[in-house]
PDB file of N, CA and C in Angstrom:
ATOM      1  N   UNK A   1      15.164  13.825  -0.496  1.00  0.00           N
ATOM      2  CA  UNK A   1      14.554  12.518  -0.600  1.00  0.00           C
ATOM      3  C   UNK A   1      13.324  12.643  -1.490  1.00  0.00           C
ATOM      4  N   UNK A   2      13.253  11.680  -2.371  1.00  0.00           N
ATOM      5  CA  UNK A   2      11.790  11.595  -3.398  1.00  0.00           C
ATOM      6  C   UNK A   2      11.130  10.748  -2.744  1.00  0.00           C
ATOM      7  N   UNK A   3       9.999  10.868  -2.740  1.00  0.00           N
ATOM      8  CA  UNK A   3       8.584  10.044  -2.427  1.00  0.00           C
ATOM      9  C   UNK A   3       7.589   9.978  -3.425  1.00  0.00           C
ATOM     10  N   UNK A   4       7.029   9.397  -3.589  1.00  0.00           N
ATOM     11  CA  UNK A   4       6.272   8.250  -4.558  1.00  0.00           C
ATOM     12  C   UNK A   4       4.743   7.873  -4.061  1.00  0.00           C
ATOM     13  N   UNK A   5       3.605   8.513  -4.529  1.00  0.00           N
ATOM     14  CA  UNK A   5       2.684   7.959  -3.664  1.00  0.00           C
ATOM     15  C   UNK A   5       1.677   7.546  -4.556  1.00  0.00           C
ATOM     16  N   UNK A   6       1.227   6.558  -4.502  1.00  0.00           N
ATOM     17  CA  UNK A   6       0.127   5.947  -5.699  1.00  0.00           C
ATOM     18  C   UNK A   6      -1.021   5.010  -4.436  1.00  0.00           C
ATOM     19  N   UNK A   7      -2.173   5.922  -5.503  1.00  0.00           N
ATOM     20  CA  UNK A   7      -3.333   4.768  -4.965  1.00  0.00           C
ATOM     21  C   UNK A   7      -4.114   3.614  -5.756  1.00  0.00           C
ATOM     22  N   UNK A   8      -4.435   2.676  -5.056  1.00  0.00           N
ATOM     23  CA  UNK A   8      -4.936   1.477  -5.664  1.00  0.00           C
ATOM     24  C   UNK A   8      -6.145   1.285  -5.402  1.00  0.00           C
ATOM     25  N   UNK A   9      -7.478   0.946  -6.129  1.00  0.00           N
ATOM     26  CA  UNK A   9      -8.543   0.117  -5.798  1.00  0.00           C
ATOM     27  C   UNK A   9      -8.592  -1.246  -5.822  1.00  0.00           C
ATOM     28  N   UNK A  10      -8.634  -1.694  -5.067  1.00  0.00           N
ATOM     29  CA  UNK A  10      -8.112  -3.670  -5.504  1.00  0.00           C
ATOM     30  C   UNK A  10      -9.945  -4.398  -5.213  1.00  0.00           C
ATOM     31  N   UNK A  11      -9.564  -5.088  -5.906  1.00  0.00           N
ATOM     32  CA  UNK A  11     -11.058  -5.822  -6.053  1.00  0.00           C
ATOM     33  C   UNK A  11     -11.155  -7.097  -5.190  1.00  0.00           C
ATOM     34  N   UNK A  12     -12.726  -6.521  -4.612  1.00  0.00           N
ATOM     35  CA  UNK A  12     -13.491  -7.084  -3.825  1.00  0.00           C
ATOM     36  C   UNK A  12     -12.863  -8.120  -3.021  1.00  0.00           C
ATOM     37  N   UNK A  13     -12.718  -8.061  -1.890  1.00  0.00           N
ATOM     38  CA  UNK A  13     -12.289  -9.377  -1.170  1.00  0.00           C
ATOM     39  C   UNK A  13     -10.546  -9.646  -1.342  1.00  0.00           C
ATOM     40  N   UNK A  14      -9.900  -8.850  -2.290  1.00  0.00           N
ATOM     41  CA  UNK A  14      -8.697  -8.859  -2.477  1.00  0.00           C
ATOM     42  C   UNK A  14      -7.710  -8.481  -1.563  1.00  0.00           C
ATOM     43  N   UNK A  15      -8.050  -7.299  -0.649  1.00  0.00           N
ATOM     44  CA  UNK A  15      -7.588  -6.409   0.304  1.00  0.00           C
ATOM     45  C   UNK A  15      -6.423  -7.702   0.793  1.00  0.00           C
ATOM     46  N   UNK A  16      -6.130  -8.233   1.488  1.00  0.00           N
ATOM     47  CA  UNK A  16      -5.211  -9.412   2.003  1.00  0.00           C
ATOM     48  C   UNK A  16      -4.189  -9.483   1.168  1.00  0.00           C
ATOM     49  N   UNK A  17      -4.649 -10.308  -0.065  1.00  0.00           N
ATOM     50  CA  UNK A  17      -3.627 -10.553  -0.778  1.00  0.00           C
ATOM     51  C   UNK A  17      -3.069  -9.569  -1.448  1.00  0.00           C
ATOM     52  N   UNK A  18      -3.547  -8.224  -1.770  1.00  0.00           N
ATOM     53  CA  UNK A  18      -2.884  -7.165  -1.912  1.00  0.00           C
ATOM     54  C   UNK A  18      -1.427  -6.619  -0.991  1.00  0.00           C
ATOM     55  N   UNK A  19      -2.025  -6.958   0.508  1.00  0.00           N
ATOM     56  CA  UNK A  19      -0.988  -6.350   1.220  1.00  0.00           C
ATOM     57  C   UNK A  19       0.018  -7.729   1.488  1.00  0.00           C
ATOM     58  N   UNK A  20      -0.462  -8.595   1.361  1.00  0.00           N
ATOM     59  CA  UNK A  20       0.594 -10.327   1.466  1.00  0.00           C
ATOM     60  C   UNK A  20       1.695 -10.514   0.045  1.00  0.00           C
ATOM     61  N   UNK A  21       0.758  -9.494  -1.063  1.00  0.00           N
ATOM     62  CA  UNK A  21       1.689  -9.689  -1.918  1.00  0.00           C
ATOM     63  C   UNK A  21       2.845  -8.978  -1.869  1.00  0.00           C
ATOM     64  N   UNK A  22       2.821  -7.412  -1.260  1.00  0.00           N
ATOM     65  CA  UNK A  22       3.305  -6.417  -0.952  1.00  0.00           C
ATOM     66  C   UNK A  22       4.551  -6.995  -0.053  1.00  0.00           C
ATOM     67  N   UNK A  23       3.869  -7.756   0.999  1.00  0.00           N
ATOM     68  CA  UNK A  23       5.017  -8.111   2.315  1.00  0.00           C
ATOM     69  C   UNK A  23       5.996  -9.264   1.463  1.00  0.00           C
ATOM     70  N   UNK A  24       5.327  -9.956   0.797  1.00  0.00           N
ATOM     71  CA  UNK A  24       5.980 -11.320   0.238  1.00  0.00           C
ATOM     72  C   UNK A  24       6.821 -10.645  -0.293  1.00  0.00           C
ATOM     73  N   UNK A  25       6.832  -9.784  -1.398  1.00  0.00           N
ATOM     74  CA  UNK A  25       7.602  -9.064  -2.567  1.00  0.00           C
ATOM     75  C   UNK A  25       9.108  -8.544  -1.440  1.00  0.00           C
ATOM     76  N   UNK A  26       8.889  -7.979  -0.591  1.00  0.00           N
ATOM     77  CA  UNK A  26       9.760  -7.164   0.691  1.00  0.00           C
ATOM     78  C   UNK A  26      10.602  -8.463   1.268  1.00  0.00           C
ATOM     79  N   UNK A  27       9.844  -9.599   1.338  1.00  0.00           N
ATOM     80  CA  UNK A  27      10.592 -10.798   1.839  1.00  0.00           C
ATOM     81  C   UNK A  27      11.885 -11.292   1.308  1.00  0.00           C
ATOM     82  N   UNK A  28      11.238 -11.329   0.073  1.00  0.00           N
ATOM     83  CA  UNK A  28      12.071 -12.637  -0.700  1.00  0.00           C
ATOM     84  C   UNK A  28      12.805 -12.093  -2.212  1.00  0.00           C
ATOM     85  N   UNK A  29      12.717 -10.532  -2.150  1.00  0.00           N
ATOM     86  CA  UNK A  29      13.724  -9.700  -3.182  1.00  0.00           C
ATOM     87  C   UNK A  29      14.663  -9.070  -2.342  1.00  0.00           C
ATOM     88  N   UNK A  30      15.722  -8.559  -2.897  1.00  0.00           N
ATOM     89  CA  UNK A  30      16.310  -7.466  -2.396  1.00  0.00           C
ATOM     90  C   UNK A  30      15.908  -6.260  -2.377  1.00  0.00           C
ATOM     91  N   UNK A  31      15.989  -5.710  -1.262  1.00  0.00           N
ATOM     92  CA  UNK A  31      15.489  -4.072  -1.492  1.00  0.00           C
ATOM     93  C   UNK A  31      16.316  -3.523  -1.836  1.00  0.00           C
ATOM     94  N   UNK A  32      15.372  -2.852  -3.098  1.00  0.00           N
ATOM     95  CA  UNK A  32      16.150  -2.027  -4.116  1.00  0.00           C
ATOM     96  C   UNK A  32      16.739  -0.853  -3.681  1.00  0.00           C
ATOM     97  N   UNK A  33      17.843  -0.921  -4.552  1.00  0.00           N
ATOM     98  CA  UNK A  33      19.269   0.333  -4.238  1.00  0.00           C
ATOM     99  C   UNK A  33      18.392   1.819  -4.192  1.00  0.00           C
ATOM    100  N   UNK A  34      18.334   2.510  -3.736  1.00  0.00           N
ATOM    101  CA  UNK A  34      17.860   3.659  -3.391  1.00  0.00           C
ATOM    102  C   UNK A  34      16.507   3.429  -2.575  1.00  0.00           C
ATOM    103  N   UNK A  35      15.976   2.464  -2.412  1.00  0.00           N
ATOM    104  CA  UNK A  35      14.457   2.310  -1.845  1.00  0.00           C
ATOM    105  C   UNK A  35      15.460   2.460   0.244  1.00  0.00           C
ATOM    106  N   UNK A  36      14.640   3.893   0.452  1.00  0.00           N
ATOM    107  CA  UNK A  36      14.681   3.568   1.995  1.00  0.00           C
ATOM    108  C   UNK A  36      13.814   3.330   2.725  1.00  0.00           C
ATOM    109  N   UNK A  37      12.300   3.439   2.723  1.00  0.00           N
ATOM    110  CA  UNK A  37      11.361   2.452   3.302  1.00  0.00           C
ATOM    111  C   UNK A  37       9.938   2.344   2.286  1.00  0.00           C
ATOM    112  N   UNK A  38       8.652   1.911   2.875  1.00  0.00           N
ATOM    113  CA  UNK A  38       7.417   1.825   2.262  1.00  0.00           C
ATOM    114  C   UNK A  38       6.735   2.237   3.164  1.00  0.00           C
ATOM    115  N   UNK A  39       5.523   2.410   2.876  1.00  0.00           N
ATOM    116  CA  UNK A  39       4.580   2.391   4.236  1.00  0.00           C
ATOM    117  C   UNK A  39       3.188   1.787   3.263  1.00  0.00           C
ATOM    118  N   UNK A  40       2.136   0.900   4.226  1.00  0.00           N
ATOM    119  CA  UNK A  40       0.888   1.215   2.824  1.00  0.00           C
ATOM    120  C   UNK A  40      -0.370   1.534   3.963  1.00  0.00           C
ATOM    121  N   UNK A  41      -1.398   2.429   3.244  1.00  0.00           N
ATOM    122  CA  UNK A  41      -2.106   2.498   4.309  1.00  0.00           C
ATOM    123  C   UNK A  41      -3.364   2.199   3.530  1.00  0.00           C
ATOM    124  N   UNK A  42      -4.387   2.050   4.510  1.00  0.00           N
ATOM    125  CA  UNK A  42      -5.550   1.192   4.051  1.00  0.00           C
ATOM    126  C   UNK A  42      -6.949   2.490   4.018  1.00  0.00           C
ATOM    127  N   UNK A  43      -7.612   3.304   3.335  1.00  0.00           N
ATOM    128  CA  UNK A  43      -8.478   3.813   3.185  1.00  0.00           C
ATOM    129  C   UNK A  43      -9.879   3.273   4.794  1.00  0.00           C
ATOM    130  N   UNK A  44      -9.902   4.147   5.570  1.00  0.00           N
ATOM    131  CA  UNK A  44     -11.100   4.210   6.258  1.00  0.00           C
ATOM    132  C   UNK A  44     -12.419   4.011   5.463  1.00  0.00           C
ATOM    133  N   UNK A  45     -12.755   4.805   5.074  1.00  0.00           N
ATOM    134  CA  UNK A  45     -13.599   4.976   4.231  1.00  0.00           C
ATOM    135  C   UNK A  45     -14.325   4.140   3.147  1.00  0.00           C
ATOM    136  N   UNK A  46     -13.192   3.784   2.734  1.00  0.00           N
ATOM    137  CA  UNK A  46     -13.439   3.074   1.186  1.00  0.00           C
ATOM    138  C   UNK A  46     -12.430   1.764   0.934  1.00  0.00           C
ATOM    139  N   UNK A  47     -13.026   0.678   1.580  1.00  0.00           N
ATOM    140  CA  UNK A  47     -12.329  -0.722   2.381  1.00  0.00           C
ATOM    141  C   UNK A  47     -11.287  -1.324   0.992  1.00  0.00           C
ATOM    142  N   UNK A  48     -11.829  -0.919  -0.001  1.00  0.00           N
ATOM    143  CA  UNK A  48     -10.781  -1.184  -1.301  1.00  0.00           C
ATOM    144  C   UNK A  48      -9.443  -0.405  -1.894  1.00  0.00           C
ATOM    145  N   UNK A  49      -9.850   0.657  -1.348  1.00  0.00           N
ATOM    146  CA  UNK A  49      -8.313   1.617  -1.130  1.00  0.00           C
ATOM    147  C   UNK A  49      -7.733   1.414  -0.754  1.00  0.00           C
ATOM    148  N   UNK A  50      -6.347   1.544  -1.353  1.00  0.00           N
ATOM    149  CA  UNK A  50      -4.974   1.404  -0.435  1.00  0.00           C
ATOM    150  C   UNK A  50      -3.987   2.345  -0.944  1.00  0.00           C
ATOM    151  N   UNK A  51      -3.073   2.774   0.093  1.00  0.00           N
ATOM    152  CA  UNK A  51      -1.762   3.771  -0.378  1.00  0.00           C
ATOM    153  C   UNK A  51      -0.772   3.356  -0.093  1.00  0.00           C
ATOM    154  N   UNK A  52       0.114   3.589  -1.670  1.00  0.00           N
ATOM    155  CA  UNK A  52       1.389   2.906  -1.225  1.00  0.00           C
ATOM    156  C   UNK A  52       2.233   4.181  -1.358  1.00  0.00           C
ATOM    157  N   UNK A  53       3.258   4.240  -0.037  1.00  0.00           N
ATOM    158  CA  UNK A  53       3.892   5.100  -0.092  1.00  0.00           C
ATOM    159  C   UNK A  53       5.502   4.957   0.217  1.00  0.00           C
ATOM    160  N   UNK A  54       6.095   5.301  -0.798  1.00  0.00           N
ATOM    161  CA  UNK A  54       7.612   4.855  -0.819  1.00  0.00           C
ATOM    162  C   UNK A  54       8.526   5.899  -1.155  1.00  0.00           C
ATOM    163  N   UNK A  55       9.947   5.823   0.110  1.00  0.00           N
ATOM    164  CA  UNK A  55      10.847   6.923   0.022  1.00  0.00           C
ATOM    165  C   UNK A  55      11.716   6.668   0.049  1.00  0.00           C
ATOM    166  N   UNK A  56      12.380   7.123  -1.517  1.00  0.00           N
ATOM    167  CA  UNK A  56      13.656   6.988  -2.327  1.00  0.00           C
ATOM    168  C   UNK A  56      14.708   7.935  -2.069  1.00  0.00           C
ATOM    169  N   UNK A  57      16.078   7.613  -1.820  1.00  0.00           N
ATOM    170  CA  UNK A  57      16.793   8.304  -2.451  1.00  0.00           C
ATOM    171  C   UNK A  57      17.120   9.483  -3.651  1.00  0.00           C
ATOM    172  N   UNK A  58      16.334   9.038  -4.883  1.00  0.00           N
ATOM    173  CA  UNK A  58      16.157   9.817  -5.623  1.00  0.00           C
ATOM    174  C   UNK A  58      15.223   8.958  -6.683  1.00  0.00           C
ATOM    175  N   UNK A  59      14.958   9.918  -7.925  1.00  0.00           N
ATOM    176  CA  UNK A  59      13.744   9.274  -8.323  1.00  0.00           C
ATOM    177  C   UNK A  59      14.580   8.390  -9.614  1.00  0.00           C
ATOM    178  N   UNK A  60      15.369   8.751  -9.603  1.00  0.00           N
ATOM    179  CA  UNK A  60      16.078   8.108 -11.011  1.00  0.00           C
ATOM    180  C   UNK A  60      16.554   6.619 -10.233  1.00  0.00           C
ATOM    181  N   UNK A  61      16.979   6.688  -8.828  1.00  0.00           N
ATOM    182  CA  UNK A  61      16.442   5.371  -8.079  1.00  0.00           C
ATOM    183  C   UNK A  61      15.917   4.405  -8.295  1.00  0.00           C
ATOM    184  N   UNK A  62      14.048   5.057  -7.931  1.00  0.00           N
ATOM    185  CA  UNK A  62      12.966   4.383  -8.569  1.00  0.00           C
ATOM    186  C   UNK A  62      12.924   3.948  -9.766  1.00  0.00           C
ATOM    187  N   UNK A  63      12.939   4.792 -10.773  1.00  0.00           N
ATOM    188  CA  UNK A  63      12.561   4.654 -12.063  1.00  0.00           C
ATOM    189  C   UNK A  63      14.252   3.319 -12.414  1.00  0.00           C
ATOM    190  N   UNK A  64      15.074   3.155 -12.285  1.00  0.00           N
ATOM    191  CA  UNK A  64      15.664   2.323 -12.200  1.00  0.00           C
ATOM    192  C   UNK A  64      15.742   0.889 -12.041  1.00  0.00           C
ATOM    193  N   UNK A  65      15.184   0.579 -10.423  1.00  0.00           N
ATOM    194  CA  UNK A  65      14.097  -0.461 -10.055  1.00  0.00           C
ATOM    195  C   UNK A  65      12.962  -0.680 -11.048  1.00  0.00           C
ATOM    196  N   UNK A  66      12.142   0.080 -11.394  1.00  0.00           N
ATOM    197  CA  UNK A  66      11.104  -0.293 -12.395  1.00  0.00           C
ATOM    198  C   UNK A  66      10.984  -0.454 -13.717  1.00  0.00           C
ATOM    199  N   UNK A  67      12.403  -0.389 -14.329  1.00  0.00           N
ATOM    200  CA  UNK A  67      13.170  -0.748 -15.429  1.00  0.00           C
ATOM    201  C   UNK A  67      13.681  -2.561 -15.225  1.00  0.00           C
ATOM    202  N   UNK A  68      13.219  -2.883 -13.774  1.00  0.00           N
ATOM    203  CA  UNK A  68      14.430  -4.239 -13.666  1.00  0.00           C
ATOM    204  C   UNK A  68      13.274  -5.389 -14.161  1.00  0.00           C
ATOM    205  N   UNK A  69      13.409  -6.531 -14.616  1.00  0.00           N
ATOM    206  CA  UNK A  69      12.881  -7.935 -14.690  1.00  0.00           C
ATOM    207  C   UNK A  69      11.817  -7.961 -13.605  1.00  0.00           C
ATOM    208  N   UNK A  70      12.917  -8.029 -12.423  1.00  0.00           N
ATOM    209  CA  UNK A  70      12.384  -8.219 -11.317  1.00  0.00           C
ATOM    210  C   UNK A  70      10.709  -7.896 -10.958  1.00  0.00           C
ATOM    211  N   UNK A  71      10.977  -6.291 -11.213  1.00  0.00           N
ATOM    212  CA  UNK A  71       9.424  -5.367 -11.310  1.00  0.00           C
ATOM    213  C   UNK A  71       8.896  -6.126 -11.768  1.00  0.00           C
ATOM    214  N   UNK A  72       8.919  -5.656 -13.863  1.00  0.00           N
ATOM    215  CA  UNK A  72       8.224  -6.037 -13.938  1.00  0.00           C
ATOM    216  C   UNK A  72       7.088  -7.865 -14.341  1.00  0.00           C
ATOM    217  N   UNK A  73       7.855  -8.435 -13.302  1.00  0.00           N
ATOM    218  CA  UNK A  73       7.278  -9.726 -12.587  1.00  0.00           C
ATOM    219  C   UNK A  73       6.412  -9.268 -11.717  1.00  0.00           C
ATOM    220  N   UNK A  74       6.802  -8.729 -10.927  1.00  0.00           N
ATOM    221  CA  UNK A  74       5.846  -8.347  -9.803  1.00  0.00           C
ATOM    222  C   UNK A  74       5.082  -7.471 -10.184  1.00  0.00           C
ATOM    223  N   UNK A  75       5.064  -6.820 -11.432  1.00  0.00           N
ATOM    224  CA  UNK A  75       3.371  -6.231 -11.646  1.00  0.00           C
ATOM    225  C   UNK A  75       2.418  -6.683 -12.400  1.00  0.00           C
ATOM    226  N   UNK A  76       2.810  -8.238 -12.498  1.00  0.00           N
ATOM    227  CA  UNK A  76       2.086  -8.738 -13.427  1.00  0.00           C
ATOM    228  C   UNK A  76       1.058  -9.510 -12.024  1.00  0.00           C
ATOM    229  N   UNK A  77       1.770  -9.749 -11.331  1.00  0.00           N
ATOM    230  CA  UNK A  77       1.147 -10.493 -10.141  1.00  0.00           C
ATOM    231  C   UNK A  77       0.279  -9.718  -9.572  1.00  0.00           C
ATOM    232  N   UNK A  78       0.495  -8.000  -9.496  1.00  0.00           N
ATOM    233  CA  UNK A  78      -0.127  -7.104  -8.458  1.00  0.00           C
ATOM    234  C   UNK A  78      -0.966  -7.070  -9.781  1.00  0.00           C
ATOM    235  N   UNK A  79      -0.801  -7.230 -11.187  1.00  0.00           N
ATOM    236  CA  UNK A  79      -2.251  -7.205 -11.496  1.00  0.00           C
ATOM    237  C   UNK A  79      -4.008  -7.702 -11.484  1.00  0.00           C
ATOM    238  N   UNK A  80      -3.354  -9.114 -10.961  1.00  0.00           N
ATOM    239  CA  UNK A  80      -4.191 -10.444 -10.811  1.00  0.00           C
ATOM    240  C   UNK A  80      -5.208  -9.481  -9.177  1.00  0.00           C
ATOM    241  N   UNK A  81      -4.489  -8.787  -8.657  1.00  0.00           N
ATOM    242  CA  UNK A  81      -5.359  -7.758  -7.250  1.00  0.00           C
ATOM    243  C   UNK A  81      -5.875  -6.848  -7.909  1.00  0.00           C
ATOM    244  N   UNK A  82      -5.229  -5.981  -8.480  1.00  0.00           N
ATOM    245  CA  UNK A  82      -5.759  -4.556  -8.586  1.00  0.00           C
ATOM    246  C   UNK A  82      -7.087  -4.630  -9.722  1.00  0.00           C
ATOM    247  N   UNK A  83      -7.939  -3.477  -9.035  1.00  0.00           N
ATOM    248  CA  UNK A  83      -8.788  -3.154  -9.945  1.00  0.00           C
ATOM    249  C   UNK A  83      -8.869  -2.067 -10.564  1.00  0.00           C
ATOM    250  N   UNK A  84      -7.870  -1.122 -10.195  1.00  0.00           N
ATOM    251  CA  UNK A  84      -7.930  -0.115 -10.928  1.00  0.00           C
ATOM    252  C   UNK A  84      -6.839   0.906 -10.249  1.00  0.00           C
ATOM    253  N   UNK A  85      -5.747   1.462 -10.897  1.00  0.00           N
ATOM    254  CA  UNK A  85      -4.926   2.627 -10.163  1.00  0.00           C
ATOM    255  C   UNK A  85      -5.786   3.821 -10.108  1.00  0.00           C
ATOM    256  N   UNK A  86      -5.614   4.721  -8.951  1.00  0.00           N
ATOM    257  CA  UNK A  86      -6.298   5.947  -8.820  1.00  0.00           C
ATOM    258  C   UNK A  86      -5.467   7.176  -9.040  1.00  0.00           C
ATOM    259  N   UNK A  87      -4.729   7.364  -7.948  1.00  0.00           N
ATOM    260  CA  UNK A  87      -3.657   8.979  -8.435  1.00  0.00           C
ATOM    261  C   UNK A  87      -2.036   8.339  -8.172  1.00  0.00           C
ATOM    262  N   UNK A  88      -1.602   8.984  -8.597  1.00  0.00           N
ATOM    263  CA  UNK A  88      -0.075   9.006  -8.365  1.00  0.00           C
ATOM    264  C   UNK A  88       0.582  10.658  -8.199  1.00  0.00           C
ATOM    265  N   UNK A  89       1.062  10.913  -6.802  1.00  0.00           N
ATOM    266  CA  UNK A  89       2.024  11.559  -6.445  1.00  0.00           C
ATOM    267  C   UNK A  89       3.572  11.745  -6.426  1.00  0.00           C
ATOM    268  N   UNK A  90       4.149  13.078  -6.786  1.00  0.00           N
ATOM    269  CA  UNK A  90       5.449  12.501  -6.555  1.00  0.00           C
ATOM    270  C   UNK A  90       5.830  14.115  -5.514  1.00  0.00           C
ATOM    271  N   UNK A  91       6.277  13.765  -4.631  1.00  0.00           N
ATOM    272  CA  UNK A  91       7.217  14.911  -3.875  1.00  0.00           C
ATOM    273  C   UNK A  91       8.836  14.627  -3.548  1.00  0.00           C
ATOM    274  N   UNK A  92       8.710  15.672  -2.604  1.00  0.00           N
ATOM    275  CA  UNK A  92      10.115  16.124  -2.156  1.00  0.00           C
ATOM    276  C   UNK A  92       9.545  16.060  -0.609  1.00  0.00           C
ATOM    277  N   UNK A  93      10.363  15.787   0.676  1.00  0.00           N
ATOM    278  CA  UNK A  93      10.297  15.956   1.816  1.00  0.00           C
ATOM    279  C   UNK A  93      11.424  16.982   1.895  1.00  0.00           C
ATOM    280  N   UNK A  94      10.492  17.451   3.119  1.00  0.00           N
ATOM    281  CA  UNK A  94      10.829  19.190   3.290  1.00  0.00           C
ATOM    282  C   UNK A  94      11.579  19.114   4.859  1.00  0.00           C
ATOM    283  N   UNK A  95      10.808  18.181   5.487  1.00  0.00           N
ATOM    284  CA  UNK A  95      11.078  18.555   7.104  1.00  0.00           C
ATOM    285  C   UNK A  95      11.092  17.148   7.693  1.00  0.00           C
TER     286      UNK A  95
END
């Protein structure tokens, strides 16, 4: 299984609609062919952080999905939140 982990700084006061856009997007698309779940988690620390973490089937999966229309619609929207991407991870689950 590939996993996918990217962090976001989203600006000021955004935090909500960051994760509403996230749930909306999960609502009202199909989940994509290799996508088997998400998780996002919210930075303690640093109230503008967020992690999105998503586990694929494989990565040619992903990169598939983010080739579609669909995407990129929806990153034009997650741009209107974000203030800035931070790291991006990619693994393998082991156990």
């Amino acid at each position: 299984m590939y996993v996918h982990v990217v962090s976001f700084k989203v600006k000021e006061g955004d935090g909500i609609s960051f994760v509403e856009l996230l749930k909306f997007e999960e609502l009202t698309e199909a989940k994509p062919a290799g996508l088997d779940h998400f998780h996002i988690f919210k930075d303690r620390n640093e109230t503008t952080r967020f992690f999105l973490i998503e586990y694929w089937n494989s990565k040619e999966d992903k990169e598939k999905m983010e080739g579609s229309k669909e995407y990129q619609l929806f990153r034009e929207h997650r741009k209107l939140v974000i203030e800035k991407k931070y790291e991006t991870y990619e693994c393998d689950v082991i156990v």
